[in-house]
Protein backbone atom coordinates (compact mmCIF):
# COMPACT_ATOMS: atom_id res chain seq x y z
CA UNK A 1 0.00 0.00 0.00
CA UNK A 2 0.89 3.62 -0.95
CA UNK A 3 2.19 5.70 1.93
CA UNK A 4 0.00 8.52 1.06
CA UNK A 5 -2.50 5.63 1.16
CA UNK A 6 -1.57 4.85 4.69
CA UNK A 7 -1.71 8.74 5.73
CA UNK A 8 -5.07 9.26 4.51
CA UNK A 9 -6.06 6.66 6.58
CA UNK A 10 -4.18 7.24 9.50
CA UNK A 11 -6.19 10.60 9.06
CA UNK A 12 -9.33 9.61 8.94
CA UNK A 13 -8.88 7.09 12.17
CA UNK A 14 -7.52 9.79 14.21
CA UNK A 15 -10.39 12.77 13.26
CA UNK A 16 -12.94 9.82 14.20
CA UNK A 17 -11.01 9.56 17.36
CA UNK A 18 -10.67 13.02 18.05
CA UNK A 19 -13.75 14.09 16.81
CA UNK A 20 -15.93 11.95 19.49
CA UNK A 21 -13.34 12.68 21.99
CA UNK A 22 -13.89 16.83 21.44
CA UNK A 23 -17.55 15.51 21.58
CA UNK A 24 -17.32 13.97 24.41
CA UNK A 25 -15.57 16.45 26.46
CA UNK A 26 -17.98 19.27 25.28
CA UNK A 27 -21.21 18.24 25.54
CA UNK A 28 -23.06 21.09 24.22
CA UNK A 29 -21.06 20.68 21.18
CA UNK A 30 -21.90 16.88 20.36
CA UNK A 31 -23.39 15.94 17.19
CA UNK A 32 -23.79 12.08 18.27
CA UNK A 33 -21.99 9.33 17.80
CA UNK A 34 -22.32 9.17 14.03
CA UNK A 35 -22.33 13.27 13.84
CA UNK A 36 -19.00 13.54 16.26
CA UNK A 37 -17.43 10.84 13.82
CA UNK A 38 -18.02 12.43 10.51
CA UNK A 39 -17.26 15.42 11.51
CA UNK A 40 -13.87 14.18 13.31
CA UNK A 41 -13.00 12.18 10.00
CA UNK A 42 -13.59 15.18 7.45
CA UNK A 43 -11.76 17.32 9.77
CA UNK A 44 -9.01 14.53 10.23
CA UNK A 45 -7.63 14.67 6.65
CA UNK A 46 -8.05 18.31 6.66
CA UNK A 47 -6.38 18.79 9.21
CA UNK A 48 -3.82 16.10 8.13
CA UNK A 49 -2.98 17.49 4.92
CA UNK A 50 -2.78 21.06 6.24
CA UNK A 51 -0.11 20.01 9.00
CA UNK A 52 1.62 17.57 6.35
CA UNK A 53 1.77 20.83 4.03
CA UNK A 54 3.37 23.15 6.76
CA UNK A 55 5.79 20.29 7.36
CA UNK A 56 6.38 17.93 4.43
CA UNK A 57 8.97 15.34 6.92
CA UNK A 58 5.27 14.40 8.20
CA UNK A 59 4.79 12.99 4.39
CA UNK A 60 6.87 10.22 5.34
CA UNK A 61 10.77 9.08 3.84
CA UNK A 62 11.72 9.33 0.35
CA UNK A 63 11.71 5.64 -0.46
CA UNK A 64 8.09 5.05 0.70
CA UNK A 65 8.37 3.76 3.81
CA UNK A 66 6.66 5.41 6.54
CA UNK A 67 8.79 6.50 10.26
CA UNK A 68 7.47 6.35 13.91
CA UNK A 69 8.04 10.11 13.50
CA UNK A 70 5.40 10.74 10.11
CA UNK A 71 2.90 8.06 11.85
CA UNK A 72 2.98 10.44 15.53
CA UNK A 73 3.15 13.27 13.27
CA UNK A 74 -0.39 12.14 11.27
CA UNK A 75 -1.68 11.14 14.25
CA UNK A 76 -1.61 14.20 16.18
CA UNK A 77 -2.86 16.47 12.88
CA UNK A 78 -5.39 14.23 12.21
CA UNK A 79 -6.67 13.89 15.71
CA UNK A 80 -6.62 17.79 16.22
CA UNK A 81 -8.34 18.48 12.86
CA UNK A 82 -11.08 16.19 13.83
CA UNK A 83 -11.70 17.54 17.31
CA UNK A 84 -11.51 21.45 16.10
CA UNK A 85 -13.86 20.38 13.17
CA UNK A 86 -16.33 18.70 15.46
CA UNK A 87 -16.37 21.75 18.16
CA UNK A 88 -17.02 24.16 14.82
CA UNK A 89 -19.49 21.91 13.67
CA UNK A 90 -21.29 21.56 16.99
CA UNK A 91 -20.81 25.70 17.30
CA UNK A 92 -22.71 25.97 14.13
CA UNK A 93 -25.68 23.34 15.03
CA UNK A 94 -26.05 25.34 18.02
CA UNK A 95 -26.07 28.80 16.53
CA UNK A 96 -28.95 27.19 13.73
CA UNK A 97 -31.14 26.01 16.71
CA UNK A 98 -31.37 29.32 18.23
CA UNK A 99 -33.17 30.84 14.98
């Protein structure tokens, strides 16, 4: 498998993750279960890419293979994407309601 392959899926994983953790920890913010993970998975590759753009080490080594370093480094990007996706997301839902 591809590494950028491997990345993308990393990504999504970890905005899933980080996306029901953020809804979790805010509950005002949760979209659900299903809601929190969306949201945490869109925002995960976003997120991913964005960070793997600022630093391109995070894309993984030349040859293909893929470090302990680029897997932390997709880990934590897509993680925070999802969880700052999902608190947006729930911001908005919220701000709709009230109308």
């Amino acid at each position: 498998m591809s590494g950028a392959i491997v990345n993308l899926i990393i990504q999504l994983i970890a905005g899933a993750i980080g996306g029901n953790a953020a809804g979790s920890a805010a509950k005002n913010f949760s979209l659900g279960n299903v809601g929190n993970s969306v949201a945490g998975a869109i925002g995960g590759v976003g997120g991913g890419q964005i960070l793997q753009s600022l630093i391109p080490a995070l894309a993984g080594a030349a040859g293909g293979g893929l470090d302990v370093g680029s897997l932390i480094g997709q880990v934590v990007g897509g993680g925070a994407g999802g969880a700052i996706l999902t608190v947006i997301a729930g911001v908005v839902k919220n701000m709709m309601a009230k109308k």
